[in-house]
C-alpha atoms as a PDB file:
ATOM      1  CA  UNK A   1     175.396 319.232 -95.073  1.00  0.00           C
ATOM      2  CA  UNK A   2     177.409 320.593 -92.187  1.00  0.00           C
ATOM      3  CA  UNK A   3     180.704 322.528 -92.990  1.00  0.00           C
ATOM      4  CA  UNK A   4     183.251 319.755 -92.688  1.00  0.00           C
ATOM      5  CA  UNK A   5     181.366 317.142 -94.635  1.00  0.00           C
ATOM      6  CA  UNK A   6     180.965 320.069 -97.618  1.00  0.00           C
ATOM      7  CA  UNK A   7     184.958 320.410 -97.191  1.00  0.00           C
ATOM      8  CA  UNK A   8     185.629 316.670 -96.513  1.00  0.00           C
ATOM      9  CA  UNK A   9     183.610 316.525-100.046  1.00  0.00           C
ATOM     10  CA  UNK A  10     185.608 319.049-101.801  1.00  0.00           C
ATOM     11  CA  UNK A  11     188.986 317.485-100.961  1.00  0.00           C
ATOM     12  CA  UNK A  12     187.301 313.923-102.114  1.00  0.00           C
ATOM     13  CA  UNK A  13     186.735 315.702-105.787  1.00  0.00           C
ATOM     14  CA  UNK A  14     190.171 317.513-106.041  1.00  0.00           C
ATOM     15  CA  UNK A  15     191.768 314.188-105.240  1.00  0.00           C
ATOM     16  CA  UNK A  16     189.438 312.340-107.655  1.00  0.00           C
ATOM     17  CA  UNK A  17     190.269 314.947-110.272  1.00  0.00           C
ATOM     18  CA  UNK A  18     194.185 315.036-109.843  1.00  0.00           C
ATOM     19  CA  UNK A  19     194.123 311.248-109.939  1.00  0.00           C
ATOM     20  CA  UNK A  20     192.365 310.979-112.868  1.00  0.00           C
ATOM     21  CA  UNK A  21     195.194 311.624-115.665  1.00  0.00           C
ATOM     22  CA  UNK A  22     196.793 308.394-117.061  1.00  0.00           C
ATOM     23  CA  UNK A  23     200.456 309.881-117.004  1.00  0.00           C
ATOM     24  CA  UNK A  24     202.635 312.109-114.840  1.00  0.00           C
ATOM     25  CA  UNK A  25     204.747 314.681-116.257  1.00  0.00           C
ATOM     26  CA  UNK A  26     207.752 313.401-118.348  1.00  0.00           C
ATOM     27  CA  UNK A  27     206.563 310.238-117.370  1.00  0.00           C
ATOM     28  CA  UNK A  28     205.773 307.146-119.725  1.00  0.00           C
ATOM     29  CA  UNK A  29     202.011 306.919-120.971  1.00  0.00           C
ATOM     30  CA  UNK A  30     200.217 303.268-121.926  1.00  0.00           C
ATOM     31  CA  UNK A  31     196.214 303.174-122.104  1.00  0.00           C
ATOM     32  CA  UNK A  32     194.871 300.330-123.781  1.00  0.00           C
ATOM     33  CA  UNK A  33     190.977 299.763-123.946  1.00  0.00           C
ATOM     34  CA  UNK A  34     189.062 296.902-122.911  1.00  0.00           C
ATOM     35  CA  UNK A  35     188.874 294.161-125.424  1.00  0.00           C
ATOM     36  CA  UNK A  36     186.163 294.912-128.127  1.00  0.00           C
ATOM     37  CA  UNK A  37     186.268 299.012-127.343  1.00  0.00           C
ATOM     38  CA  UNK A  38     188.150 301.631-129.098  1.00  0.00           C
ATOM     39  CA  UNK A  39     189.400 305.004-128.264  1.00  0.00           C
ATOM     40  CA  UNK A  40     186.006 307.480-128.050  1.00  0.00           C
ATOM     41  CA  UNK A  41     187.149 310.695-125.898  1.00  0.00           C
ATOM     42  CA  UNK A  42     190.850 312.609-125.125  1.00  0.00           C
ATOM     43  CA  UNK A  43     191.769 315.041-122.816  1.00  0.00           C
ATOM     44  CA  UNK A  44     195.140 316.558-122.552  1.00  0.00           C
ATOM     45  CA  UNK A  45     196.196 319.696-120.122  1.00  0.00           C
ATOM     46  CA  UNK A  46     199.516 321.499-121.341  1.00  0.00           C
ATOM     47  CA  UNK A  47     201.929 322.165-118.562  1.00  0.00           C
ATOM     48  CA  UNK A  48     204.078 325.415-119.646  1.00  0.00           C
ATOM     49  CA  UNK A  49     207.342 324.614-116.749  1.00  0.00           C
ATOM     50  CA  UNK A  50     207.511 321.090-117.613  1.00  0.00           C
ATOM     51  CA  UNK A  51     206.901 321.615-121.344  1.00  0.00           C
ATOM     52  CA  UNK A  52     204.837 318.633-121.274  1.00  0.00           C
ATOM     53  CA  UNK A  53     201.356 317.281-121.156  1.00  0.00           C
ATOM     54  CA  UNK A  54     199.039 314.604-119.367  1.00  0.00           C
ATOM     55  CA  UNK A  55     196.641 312.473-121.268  1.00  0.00           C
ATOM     56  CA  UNK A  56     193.388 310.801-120.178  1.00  0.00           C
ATOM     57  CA  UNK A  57     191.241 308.499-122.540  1.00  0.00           C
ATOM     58  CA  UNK A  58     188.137 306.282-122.766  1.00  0.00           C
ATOM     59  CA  UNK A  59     186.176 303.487-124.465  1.00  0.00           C
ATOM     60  CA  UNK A  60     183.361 302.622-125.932  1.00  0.00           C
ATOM     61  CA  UNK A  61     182.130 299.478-127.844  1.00  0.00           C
ATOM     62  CA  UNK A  62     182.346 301.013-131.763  1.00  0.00           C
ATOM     63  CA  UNK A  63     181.637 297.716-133.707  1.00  0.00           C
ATOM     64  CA  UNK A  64     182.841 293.811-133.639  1.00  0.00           C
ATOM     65  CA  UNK A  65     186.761 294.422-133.553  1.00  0.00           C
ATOM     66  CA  UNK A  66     189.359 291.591-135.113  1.00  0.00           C
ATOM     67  CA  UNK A  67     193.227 291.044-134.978  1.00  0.00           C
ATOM     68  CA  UNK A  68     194.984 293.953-133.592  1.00  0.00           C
ATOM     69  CA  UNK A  69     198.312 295.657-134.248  1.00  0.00           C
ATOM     70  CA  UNK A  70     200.777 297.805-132.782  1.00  0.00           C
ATOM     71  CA  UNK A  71     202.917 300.536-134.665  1.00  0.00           C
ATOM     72  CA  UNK A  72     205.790 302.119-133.017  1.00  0.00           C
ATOM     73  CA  UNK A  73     207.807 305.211-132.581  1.00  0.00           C
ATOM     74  CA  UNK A  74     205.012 307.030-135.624  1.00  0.00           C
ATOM     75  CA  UNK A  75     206.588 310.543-135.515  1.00  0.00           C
ATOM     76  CA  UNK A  76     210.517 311.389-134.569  1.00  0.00           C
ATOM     77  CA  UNK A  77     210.884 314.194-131.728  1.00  0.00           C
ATOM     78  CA  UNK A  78     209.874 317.459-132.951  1.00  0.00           C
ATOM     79  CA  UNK A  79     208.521 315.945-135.884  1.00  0.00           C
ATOM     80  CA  UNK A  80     205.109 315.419-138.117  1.00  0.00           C
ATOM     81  CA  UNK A  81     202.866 313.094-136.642  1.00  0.00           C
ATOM     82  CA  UNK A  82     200.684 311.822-139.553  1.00  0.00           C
ATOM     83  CA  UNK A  83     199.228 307.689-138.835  1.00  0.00           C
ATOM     84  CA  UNK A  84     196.289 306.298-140.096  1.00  0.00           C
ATOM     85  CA  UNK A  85     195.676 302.351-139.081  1.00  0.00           C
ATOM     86  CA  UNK A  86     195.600 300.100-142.057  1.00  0.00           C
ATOM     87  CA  UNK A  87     192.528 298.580-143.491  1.00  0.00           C
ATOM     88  CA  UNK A  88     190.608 301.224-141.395  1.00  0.00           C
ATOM     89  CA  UNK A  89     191.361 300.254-138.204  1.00  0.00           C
ATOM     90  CA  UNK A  90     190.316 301.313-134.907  1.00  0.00           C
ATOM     91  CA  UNK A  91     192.532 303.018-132.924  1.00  0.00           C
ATOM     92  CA  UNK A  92     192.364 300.968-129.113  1.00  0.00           C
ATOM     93  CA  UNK A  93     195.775 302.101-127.327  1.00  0.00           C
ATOM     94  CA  UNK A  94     198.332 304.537-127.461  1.00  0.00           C
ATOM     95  CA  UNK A  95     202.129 304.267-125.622  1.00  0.00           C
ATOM     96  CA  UNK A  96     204.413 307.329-125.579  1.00  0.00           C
ATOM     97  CA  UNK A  97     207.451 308.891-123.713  1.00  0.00           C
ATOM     98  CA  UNK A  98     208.732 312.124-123.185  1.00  0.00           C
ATOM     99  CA  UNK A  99     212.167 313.419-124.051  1.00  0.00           C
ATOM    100  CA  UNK A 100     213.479 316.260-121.617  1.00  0.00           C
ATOM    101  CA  UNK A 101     216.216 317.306-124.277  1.00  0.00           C
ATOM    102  CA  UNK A 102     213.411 317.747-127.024  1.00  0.00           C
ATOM    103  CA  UNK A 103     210.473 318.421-124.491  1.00  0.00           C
ATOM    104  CA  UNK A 104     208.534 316.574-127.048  1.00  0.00           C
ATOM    105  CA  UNK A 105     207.014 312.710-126.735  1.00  0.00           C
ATOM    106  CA  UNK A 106     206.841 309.973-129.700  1.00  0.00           C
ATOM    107  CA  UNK A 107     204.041 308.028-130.214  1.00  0.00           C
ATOM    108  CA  UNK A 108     202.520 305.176-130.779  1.00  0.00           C
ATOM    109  CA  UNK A 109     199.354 303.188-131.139  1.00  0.00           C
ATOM    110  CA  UNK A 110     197.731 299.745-131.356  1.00  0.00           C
ATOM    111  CA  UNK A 111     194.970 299.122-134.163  1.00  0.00           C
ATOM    112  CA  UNK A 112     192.108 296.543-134.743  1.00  0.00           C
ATOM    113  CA  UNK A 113     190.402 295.488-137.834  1.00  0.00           C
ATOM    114  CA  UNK A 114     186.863 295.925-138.231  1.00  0.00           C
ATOM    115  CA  UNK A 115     185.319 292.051-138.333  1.00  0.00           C
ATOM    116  CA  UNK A 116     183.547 293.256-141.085  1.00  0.00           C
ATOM    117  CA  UNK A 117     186.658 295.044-143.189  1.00  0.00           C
ATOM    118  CA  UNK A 118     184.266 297.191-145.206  1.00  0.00           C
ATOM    119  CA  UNK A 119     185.549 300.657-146.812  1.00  0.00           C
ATOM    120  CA  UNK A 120     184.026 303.325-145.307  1.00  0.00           C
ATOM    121  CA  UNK A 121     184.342 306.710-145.518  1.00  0.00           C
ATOM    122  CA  UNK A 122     186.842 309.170-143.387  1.00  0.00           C
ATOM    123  CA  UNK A 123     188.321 312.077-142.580  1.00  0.00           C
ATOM    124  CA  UNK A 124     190.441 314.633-140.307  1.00  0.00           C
ATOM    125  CA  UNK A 125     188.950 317.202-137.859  1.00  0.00           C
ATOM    126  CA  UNK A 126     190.160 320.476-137.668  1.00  0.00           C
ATOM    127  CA  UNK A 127     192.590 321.316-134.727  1.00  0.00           C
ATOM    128  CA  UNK A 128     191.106 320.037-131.673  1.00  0.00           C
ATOM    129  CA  UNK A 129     193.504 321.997-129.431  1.00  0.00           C
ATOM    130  CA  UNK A 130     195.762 325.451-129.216  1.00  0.00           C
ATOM    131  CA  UNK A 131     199.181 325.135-127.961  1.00  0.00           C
ATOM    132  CA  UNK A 132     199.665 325.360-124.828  1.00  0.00           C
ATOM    133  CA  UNK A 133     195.993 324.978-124.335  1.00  0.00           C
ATOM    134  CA  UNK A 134     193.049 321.901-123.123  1.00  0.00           C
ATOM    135  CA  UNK A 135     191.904 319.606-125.526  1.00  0.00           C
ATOM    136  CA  UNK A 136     188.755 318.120-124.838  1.00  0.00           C
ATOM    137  CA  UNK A 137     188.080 315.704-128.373  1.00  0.00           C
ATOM    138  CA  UNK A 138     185.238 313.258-128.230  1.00  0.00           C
ATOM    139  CA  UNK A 139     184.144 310.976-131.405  1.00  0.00           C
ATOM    140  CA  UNK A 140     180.942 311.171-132.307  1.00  0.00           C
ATOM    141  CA  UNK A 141     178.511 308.991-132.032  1.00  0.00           C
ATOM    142  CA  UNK A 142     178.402 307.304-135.491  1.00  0.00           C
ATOM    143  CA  UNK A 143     181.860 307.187-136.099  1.00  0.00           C
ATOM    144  CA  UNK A 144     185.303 305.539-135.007  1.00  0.00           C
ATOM    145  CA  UNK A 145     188.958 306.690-134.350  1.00  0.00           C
ATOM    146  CA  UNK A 146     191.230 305.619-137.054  1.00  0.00           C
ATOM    147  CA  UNK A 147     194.557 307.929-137.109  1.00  0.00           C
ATOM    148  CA  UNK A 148     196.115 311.295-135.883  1.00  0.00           C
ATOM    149  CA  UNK A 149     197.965 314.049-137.523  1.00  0.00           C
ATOM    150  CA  UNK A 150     200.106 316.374-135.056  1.00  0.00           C
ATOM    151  CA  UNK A 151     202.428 318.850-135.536  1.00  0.00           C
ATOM    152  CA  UNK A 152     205.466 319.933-132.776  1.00  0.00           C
ATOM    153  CA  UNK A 153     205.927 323.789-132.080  1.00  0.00           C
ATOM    154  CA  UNK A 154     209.586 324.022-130.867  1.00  0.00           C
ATOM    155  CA  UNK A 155     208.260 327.404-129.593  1.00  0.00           C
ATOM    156  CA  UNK A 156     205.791 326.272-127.292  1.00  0.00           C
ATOM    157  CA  UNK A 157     207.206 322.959-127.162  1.00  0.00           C
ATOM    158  CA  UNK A 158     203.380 321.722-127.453  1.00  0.00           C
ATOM    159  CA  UNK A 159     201.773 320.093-130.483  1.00  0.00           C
ATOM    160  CA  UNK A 160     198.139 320.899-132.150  1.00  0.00           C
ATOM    161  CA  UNK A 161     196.175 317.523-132.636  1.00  0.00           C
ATOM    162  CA  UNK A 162     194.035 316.323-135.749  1.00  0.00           C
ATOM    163  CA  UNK A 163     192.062 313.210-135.558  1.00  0.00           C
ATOM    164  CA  UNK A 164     190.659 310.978-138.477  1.00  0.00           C
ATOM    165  CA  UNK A 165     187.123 309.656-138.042  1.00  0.00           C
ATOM    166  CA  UNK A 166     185.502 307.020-139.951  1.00  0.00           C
ATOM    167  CA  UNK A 167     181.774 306.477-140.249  1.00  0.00           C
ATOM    168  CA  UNK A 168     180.712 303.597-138.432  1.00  0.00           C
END
């Protein structure tokens, strides 16, 4: 590889890699999965001068999914985040905006039904992320995403995320 194709190539990945964030700063997020997928991996990057943070997800197929939901506005600014989707739903979109005043976003997501509605069993991570910090969650394998817990550091002006998996 000659010299400018190496640096041709290395401008082609930082431009793939700034693109590939589903949100600007202070800006509006919506990701919603293809039908029949659910919410598998999250990435976040904390941005200390705008106090905020961008958000990337993806998909994967996680079981037959039925009628789907959407719950709004799930935590108030600076507030407890705590949302679990009801008859153990899969999480398959999220929506949020970001409040300069409160440098904080609310939150919401959309939620399917399993076809086969079956109890299974669940529970919460530990932190996935330190303020101010990556986060870099993926769901196993075996399981699904059914809620969230996060708390708001006025600090920081970051949060700390939990997530609630459910065995597939």
């Amino acid at each position: 590889m000659t010299m400018i194709s190496k640096v041709v190539f290395l401008f082609a990945c930082i431009i793939v890699v700034s693109v590939a964030w589903q949100n600007d700063y202070d800006r509006n997020l919506e990701f919603i999965c293809p039908t029949g997928q659910s919410i598998t991996r999250i990435q976040s990057k904390h941005n200390n001068h705008h106090e905020d943070r961008l958000w990337q997800f993806s998909c994967s197929n996680r079981g037959k999914l039925g009628q789907c939901q959407w719950f709004y506005n799930l935590n108030e600014f600076d507030g407890l985040l705590l949302f679990q989707c009801p008859n153990f739903g899969h999480i398959v979109a999220t929506r949020s905006y970001h409040n300069n005043h409160h440098e904080d976003r609310r939150f919401s997501f959309q939620c399917c039904t399993p076809r086969k509605g079956k109890r299974t069993e669940c529970q919460f991570t530990s932190f996935v992320n330190k303020l101010d910090g990556r986060m870099n969650y993926n769901v196993p394998a075996n399981k699904y995403l059914r809620g969230a817990y996060s708390e708001h550091r006025n600090h920081e002006e970051d949060r700390v995320w939990k997530f609630e998996e459910c065995n597939l």
